[in-house]
PDB file of N, CA and C in Angstrom:
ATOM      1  N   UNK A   1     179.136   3.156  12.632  1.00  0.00           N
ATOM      2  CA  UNK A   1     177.828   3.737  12.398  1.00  0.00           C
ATOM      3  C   UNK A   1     176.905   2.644  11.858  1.00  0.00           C
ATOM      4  N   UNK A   2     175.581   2.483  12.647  1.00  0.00           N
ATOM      5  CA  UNK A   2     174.795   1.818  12.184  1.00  0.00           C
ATOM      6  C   UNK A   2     174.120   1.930  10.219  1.00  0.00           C
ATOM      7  N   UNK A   3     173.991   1.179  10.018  1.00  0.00           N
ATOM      8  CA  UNK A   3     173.528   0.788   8.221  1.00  0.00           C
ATOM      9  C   UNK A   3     171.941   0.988   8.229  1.00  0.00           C
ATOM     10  N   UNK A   4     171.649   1.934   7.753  1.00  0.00           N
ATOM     11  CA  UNK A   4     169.917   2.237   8.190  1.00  0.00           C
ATOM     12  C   UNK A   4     169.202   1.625   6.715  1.00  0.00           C
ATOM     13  N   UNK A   5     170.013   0.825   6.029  1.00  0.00           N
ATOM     14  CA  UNK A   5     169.345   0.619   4.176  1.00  0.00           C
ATOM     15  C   UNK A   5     168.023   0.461   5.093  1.00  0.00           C
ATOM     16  N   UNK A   6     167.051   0.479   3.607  1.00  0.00           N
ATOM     17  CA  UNK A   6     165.664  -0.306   3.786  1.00  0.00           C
ATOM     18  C   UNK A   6     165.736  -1.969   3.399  1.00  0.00           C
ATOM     19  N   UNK A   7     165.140  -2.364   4.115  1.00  0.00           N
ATOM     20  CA  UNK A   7     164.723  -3.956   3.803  1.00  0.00           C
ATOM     21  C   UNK A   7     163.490  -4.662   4.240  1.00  0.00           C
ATOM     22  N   UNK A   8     163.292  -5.557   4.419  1.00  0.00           N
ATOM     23  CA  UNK A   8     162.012  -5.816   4.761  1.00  0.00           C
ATOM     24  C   UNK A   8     162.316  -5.794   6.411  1.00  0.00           C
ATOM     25  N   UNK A   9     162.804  -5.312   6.927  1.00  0.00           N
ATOM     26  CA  UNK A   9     163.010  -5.018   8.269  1.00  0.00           C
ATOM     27  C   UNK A   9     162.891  -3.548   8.786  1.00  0.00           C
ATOM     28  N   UNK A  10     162.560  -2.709   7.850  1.00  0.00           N
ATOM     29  CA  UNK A  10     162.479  -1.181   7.719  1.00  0.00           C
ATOM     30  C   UNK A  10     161.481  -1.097   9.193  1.00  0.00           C
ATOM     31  N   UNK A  11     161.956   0.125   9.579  1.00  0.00           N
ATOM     32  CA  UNK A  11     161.203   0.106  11.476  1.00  0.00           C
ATOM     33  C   UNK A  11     160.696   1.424  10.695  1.00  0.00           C
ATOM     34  N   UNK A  12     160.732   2.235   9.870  1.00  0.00           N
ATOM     35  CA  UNK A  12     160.889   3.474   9.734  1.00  0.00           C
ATOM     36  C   UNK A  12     160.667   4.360  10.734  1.00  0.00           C
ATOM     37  N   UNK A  13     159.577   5.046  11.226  1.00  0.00           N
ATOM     38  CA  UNK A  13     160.040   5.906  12.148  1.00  0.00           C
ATOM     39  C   UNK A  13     160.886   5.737  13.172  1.00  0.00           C
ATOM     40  N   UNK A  14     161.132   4.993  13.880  1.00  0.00           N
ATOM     41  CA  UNK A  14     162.290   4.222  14.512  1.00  0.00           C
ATOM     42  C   UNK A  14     163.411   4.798  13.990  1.00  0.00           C
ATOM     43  N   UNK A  15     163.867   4.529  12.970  1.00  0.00           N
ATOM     44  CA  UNK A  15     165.188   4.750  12.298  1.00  0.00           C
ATOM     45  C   UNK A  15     165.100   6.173  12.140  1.00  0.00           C
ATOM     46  N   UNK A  16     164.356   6.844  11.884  1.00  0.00           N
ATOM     47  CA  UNK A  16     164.150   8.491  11.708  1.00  0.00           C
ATOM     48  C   UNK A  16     164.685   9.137  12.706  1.00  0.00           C
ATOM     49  N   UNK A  17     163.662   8.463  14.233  1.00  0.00           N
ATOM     50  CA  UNK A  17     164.116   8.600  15.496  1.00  0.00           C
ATOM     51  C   UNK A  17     165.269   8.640  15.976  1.00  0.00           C
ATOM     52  N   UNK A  18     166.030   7.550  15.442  1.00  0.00           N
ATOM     53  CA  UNK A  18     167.750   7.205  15.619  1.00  0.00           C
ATOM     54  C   UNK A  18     168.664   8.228  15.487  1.00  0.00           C
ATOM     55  N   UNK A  19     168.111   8.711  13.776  1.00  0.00           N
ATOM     56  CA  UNK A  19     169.007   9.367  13.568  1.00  0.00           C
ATOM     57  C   UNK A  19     168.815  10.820  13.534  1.00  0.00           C
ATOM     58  N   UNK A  20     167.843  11.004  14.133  1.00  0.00           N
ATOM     59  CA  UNK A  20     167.528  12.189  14.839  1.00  0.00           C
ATOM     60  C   UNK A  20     168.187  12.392  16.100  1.00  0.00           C
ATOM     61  N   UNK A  21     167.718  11.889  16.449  1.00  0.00           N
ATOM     62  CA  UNK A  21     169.399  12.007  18.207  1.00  0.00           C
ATOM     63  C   UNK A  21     170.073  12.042  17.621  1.00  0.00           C
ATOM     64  N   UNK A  22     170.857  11.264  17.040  1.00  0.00           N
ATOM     65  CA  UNK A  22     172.529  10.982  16.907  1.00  0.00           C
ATOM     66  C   UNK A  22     172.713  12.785  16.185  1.00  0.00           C
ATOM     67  N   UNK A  23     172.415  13.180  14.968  1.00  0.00           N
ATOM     68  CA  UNK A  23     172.019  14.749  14.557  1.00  0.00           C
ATOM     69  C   UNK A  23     172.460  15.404  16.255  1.00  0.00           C
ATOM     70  N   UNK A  24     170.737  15.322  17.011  1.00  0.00           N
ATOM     71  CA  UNK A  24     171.369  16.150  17.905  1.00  0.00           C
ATOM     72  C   UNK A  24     172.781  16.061  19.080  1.00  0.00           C
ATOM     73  N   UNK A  25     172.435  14.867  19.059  1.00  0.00           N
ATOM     74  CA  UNK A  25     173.865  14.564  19.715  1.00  0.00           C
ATOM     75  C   UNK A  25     175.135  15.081  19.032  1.00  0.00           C
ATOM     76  N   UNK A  26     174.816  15.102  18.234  1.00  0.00           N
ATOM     77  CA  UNK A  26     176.093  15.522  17.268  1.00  0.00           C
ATOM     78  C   UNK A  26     176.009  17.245  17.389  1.00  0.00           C
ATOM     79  N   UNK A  27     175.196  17.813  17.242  1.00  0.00           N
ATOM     80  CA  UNK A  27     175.181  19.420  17.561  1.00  0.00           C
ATOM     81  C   UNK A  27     175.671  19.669  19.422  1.00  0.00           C
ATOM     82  N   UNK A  28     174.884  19.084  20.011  1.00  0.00           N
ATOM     83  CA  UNK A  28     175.563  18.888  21.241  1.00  0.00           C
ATOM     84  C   UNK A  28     177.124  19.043  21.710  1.00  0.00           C
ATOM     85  N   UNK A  29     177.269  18.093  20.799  1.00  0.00           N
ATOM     86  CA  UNK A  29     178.566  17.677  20.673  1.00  0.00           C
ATOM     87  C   UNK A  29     179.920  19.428  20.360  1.00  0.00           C
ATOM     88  N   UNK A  30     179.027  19.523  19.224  1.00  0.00           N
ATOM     89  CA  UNK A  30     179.605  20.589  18.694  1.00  0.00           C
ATOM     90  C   UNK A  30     179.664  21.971  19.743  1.00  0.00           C
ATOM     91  N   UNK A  31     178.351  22.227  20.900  1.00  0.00           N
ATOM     92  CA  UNK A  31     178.337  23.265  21.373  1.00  0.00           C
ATOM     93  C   UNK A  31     179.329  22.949  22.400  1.00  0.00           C
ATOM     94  N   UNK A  32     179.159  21.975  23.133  1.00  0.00           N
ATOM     95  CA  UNK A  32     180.012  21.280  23.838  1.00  0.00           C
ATOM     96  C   UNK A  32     181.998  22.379  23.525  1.00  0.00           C
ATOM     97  N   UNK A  33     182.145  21.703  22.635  1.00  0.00           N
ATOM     98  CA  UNK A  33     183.336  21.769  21.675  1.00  0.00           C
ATOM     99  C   UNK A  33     183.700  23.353  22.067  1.00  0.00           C
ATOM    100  N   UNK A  34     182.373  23.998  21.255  1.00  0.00           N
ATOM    101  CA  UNK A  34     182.562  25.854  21.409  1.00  0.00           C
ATOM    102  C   UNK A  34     183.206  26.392  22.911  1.00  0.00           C
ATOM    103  N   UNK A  35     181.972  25.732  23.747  1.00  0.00           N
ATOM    104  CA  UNK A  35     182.326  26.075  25.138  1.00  0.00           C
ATOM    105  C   UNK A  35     184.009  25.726  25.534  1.00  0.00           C
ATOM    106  N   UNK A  36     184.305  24.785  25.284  1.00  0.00           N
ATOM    107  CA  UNK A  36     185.605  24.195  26.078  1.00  0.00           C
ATOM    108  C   UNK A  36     186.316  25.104  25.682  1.00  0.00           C
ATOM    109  N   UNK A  37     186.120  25.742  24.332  1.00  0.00           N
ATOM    110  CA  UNK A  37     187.488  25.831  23.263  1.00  0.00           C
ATOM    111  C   UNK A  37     187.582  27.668  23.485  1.00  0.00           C
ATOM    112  N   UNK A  38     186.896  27.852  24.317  1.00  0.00           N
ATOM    113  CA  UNK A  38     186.232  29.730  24.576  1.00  0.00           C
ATOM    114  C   UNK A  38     187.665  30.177  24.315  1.00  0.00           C
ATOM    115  N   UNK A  39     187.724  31.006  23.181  1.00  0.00           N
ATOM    116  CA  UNK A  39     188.626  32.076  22.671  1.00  0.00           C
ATOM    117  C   UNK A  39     189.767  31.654  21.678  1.00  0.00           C
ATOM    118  N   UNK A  40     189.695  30.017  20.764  1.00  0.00           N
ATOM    119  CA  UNK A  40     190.198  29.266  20.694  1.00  0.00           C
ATOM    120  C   UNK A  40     189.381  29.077  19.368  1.00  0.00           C
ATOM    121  N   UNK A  41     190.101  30.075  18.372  1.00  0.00           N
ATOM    122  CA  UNK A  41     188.993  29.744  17.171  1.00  0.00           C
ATOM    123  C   UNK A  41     189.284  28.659  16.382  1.00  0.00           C
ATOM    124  N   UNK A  42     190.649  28.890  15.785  1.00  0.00           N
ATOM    125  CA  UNK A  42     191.467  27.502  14.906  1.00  0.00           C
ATOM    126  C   UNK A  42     190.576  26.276  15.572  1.00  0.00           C
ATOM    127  N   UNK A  43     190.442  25.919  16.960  1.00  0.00           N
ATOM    128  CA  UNK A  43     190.275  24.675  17.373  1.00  0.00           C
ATOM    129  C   UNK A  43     188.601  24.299  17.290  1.00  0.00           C
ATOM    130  N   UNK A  44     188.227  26.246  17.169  1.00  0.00           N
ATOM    131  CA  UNK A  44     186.339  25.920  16.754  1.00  0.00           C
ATOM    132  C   UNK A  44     186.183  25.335  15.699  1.00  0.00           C
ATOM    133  N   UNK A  45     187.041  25.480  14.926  1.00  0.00           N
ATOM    134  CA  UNK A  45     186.646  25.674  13.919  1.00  0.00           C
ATOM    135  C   UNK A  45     187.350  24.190  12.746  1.00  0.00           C
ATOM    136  N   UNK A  46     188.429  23.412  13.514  1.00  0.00           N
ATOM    137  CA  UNK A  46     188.539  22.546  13.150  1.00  0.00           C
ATOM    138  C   UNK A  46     187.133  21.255  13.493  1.00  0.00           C
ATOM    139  N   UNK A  47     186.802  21.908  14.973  1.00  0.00           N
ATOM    140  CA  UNK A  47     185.816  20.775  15.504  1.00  0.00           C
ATOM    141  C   UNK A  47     184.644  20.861  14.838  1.00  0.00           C
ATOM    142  N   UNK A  48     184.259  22.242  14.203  1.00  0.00           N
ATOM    143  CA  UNK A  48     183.055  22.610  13.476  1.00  0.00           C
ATOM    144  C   UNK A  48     183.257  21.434  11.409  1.00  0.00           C
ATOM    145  N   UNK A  49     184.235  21.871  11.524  1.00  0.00           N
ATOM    146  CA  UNK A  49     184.819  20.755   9.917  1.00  0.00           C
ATOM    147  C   UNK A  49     184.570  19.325  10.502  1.00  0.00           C
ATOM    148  N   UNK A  50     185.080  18.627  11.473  1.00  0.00           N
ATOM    149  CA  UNK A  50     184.955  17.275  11.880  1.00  0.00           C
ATOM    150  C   UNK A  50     183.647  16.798  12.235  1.00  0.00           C
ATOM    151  N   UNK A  51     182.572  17.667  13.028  1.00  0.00           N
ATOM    152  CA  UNK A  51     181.365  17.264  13.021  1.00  0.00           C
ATOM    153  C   UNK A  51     180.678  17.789  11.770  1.00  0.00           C
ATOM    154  N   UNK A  52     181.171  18.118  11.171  1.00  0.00           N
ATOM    155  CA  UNK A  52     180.145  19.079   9.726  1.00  0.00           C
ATOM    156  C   UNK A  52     180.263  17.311   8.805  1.00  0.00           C
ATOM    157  N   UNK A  53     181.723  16.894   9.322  1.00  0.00           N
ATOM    158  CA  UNK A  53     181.762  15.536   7.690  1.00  0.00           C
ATOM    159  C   UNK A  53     180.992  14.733   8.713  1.00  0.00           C
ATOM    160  N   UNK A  54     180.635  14.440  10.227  1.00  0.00           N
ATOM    161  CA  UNK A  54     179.625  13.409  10.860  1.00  0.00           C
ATOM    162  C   UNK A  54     178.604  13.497  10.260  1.00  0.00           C
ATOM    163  N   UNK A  55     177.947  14.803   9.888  1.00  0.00           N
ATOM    164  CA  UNK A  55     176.434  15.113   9.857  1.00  0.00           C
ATOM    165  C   UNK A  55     176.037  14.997   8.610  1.00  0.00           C
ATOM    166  N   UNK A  56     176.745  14.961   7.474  1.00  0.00           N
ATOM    167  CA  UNK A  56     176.894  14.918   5.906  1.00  0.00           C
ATOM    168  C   UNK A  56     175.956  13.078   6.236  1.00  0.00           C
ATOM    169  N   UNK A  57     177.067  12.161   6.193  1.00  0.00           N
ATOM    170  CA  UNK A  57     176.235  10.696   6.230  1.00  0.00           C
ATOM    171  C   UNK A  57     175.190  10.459   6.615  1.00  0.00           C
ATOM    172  N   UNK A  58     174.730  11.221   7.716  1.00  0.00           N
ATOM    173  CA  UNK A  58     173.565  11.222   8.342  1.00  0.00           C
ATOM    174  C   UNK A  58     172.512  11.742   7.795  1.00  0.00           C
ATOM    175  N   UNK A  59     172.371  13.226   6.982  1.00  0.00           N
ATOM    176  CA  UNK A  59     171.551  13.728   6.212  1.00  0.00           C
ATOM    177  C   UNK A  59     171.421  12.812   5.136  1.00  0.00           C
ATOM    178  N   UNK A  60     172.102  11.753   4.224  1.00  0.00           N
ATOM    179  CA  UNK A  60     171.911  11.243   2.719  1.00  0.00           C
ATOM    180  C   UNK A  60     171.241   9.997   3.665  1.00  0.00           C
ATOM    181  N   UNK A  61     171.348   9.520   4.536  1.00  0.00           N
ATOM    182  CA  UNK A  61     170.653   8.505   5.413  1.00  0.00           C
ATOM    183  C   UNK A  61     168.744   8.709   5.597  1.00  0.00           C
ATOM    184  N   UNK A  62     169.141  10.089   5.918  1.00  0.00           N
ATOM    185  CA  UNK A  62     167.800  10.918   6.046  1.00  0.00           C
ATOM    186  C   UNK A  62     167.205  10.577   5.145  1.00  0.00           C
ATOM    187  N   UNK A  63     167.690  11.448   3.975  1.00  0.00           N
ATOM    188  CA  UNK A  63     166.992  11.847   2.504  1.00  0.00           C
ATOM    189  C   UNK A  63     166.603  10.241   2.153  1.00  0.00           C
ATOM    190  N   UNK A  64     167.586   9.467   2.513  1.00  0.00           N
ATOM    191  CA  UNK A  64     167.184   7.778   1.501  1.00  0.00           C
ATOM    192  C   UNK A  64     166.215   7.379   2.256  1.00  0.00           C
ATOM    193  N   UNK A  65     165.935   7.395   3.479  1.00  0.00           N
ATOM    194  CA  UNK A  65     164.885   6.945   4.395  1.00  0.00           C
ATOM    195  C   UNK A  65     163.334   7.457   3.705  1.00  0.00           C
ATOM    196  N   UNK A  66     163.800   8.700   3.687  1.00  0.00           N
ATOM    197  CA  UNK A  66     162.596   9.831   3.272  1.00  0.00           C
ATOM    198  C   UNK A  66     161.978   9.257   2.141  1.00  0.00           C
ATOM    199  N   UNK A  67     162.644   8.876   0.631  1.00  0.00           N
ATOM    200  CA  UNK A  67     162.635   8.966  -0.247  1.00  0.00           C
ATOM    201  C   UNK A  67     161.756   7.648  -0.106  1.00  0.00           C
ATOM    202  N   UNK A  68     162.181   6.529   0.592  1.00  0.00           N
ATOM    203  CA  UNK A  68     161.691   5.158   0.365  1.00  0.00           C
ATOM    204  C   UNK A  68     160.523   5.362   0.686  1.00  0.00           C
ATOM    205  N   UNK A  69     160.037   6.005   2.169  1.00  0.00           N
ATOM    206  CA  UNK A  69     158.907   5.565   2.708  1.00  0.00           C
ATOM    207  C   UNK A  69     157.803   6.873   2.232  1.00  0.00           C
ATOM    208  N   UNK A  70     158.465   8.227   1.159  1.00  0.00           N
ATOM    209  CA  UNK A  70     157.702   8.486   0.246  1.00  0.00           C
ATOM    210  C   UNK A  70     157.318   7.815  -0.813  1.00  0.00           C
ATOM    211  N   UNK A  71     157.992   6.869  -1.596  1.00  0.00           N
ATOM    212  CA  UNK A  71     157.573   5.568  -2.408  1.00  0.00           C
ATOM    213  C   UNK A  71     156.327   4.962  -2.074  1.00  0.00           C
ATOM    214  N   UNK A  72     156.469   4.703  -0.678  1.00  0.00           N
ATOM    215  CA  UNK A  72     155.271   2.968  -0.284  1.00  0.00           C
ATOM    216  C   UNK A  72     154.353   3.851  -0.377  1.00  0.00           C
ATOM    217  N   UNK A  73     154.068   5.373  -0.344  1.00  0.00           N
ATOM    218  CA  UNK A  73     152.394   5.929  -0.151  1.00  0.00           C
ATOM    219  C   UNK A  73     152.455   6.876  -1.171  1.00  0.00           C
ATOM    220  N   UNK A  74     152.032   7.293  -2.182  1.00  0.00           N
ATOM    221  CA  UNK A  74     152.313   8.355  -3.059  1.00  0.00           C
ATOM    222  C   UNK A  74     150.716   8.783  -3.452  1.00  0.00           C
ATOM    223  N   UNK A  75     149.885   9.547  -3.021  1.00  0.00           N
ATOM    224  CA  UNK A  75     148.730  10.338  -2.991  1.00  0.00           C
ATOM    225  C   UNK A  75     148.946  11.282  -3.818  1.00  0.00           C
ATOM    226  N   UNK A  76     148.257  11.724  -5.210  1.00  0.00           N
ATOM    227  CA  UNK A  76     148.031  12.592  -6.041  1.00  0.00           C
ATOM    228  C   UNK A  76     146.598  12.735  -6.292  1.00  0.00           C
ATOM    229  N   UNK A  77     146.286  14.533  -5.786  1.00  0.00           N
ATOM    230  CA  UNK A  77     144.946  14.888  -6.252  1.00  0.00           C
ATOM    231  C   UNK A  77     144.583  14.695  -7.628  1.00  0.00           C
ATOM    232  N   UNK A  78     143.575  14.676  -7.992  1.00  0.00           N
ATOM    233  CA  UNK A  78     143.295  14.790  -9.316  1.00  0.00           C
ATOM    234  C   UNK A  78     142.126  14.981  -9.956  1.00  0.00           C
ATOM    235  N   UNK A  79     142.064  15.560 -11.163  1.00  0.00           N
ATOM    236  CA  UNK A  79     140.283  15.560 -11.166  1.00  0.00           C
ATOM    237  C   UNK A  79     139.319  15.105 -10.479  1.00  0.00           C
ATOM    238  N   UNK A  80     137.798  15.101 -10.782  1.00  0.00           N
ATOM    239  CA  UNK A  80     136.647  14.138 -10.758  1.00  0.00           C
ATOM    240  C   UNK A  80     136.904  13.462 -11.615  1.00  0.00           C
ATOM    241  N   UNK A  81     137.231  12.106 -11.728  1.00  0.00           N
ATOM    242  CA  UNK A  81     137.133  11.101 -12.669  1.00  0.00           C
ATOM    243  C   UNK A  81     135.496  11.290 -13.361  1.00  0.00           C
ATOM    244  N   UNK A  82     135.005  11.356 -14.997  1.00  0.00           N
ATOM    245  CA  UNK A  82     133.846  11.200 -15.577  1.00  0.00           C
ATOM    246  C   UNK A  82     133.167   9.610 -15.528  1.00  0.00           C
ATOM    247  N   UNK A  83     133.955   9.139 -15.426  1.00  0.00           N
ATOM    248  CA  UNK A  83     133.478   7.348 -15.082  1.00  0.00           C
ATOM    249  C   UNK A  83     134.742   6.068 -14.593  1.00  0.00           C
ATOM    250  N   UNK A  84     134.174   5.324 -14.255  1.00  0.00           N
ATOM    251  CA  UNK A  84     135.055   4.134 -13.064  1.00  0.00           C
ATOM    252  C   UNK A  84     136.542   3.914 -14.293  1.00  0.00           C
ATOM    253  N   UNK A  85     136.322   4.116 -15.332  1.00  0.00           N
ATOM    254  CA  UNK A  85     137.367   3.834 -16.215  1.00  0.00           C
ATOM    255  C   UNK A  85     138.126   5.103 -17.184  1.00  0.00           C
ATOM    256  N   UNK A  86     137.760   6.202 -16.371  1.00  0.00           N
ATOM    257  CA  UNK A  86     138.613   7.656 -17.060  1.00  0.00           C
ATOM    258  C   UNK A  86     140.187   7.002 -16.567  1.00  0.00           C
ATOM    259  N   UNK A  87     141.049   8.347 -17.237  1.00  0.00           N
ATOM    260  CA  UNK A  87     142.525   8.484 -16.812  1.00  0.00           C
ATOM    261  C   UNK A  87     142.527   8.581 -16.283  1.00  0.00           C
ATOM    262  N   UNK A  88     143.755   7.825 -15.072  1.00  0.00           N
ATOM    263  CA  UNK A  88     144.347   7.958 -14.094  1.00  0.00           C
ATOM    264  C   UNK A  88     145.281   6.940 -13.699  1.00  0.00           C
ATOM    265  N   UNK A  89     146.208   7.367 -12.231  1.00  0.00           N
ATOM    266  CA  UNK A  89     147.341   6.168 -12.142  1.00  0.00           C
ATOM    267  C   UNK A  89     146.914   5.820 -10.750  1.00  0.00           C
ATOM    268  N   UNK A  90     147.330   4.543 -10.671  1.00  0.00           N
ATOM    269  CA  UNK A  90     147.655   4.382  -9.265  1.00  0.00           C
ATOM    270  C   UNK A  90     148.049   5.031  -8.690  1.00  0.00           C
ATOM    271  N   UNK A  91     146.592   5.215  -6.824  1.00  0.00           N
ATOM    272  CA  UNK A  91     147.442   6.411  -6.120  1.00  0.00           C
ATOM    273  C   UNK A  91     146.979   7.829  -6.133  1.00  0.00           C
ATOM    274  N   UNK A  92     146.368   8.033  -7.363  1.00  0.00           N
ATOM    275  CA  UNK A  92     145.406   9.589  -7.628  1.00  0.00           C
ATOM    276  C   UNK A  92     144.146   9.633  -6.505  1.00  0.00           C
ATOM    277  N   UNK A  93     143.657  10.136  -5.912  1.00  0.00           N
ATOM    278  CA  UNK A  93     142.747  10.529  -5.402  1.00  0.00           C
ATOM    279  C   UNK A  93     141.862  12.089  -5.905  1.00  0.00           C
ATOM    280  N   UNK A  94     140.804  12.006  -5.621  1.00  0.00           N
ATOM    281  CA  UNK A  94     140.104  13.246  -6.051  1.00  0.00           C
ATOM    282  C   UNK A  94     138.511  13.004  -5.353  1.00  0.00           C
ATOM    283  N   UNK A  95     138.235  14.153  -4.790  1.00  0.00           N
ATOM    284  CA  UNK A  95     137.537  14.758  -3.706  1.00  0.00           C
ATOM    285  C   UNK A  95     136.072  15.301  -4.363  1.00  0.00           C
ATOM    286  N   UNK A  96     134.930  15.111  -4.142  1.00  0.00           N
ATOM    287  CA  UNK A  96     133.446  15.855  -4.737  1.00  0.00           C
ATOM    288  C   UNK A  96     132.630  16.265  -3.471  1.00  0.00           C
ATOM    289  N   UNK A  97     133.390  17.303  -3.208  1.00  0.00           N
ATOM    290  CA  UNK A  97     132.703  17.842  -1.556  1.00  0.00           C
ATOM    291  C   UNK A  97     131.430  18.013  -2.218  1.00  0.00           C
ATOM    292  N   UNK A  98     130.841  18.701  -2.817  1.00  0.00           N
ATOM    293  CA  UNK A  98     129.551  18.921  -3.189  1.00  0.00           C
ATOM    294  C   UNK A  98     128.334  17.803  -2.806  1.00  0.00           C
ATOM    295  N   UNK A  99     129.065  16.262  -3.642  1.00  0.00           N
ATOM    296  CA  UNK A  99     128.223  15.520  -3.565  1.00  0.00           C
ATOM    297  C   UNK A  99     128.571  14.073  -2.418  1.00  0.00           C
ATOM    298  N   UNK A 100     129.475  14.442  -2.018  1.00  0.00           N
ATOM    299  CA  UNK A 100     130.117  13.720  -0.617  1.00  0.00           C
ATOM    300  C   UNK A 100     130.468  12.432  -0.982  1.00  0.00           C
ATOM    301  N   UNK A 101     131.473  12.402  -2.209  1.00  0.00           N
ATOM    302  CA  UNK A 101     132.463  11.716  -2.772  1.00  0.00           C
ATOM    303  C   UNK A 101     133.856  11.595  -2.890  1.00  0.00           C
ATOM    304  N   UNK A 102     134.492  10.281  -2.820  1.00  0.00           N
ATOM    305  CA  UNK A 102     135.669  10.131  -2.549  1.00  0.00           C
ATOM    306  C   UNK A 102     135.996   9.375  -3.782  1.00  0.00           C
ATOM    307  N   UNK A 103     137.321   9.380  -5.200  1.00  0.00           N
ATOM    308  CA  UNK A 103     137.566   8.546  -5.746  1.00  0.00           C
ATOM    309  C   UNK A 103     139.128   8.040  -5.522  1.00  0.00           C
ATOM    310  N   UNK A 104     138.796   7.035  -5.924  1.00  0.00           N
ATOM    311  CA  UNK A 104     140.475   6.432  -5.516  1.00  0.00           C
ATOM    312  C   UNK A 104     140.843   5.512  -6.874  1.00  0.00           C
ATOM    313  N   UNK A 105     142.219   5.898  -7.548  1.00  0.00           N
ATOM    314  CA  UNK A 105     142.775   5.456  -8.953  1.00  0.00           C
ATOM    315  C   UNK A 105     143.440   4.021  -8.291  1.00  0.00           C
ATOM    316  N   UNK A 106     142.894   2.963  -8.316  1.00  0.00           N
ATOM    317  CA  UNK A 106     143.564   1.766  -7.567  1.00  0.00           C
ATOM    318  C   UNK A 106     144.642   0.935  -8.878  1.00  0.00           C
ATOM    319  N   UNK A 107     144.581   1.016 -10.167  1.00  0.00           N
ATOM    320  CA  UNK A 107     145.002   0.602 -11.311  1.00  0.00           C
ATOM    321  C   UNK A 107     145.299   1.561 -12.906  1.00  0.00           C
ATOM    322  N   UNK A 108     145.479   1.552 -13.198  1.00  0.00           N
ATOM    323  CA  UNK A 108     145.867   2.523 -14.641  1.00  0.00           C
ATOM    324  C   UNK A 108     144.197   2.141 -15.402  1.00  0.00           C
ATOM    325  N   UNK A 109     143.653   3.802 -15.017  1.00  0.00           N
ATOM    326  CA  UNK A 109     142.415   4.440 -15.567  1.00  0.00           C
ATOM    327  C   UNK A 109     141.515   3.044 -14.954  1.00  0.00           C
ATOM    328  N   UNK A 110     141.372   3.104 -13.658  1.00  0.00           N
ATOM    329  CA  UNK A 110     140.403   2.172 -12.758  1.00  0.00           C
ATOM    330  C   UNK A 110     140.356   2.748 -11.947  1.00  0.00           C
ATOM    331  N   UNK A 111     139.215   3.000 -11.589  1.00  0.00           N
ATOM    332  CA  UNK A 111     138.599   4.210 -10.485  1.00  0.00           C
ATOM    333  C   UNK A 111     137.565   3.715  -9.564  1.00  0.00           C
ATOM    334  N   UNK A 112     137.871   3.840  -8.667  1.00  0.00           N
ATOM    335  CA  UNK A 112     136.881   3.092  -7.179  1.00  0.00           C
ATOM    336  C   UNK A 112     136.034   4.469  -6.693  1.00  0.00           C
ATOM    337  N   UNK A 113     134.623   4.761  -6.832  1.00  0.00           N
ATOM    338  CA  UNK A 113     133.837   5.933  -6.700  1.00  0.00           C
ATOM    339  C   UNK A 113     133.415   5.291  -4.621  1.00  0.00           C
ATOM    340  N   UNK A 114     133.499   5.741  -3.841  1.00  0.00           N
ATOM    341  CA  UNK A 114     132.978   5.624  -2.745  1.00  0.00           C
ATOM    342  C   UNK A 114     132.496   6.553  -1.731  1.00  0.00           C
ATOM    343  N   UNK A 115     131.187   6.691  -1.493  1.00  0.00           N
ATOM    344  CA  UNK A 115     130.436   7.411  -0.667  1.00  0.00           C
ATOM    345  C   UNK A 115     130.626   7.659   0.824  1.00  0.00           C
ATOM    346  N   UNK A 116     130.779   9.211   0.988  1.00  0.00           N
ATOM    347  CA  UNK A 116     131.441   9.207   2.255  1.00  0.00           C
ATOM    348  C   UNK A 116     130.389  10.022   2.842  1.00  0.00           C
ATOM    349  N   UNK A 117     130.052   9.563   4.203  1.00  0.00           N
ATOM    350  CA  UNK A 117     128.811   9.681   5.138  1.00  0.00           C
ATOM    351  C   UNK A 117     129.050  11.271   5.546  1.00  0.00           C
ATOM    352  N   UNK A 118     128.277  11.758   6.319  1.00  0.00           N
ATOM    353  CA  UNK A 118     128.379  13.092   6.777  1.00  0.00           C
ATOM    354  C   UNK A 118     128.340  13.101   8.217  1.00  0.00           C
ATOM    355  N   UNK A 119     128.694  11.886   9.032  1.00  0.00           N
ATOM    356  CA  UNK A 119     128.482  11.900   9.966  1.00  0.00           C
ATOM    357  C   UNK A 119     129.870  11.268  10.581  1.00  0.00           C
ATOM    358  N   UNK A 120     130.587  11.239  11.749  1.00  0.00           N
ATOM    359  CA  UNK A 120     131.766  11.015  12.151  1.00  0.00           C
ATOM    360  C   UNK A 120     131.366  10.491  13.416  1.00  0.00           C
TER     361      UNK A 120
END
């Protein structure tokens, strides 16, 4: 089985992709199994245990994938900042539909105020 760590070689969706087939291939696999085995439960049901421990590695593969490339972008609403230097963390965003404002927390309580057009 391929090693999906992250590194600076991370393809991410790519690797998502991967192991998304292999998943379905692996259910495949399993219906596959049902069919042959028609009336033949012991043997469903061993093949259902043997692809159940395939699909286990593959899901914590998932989740670690998930987890990383939730890391690199982490977006939190948050108030109207009262000025360029209120609280906030890196990463906060907060919205002034009213007055057609966008703020963005780029540093700990550093706030970037930027004007967003009404036109697209």
């Amino acid at each position: 089985m391929a090693d999906f760590a992250l590194d600076k070689n991370f393809k991410g969706l790519n690797d998502t992709k991967l192991l998304s087939s292999r998943v379905e291939r692996t259910f495949d696999q399993l219906i596959d199994l049902f069919n042959q085995n028609n009336g033949d439960l012991a043997s469903q049901f061993a093949a259902v245990a043997n692809l159940t421990n395939q699909i286990a590695p593959l899901q914590t593969q998932v989740a670690g994938i998930a987890s990383s490339v939730a890391s690199l972008v982490t977006l939190v609403l948050a108030p109207i900042p009262a000025s360029s230097t209120s609280t906030g963390t890196a990463g906060q965003i907060a919205v002034d539909t009213t007055n057609n404002l966008f703020y963005l927390c780029y540093a700990t309580n550093a706030w970037l105020q930027i004007s967003v057009g009404t036109t697209f």
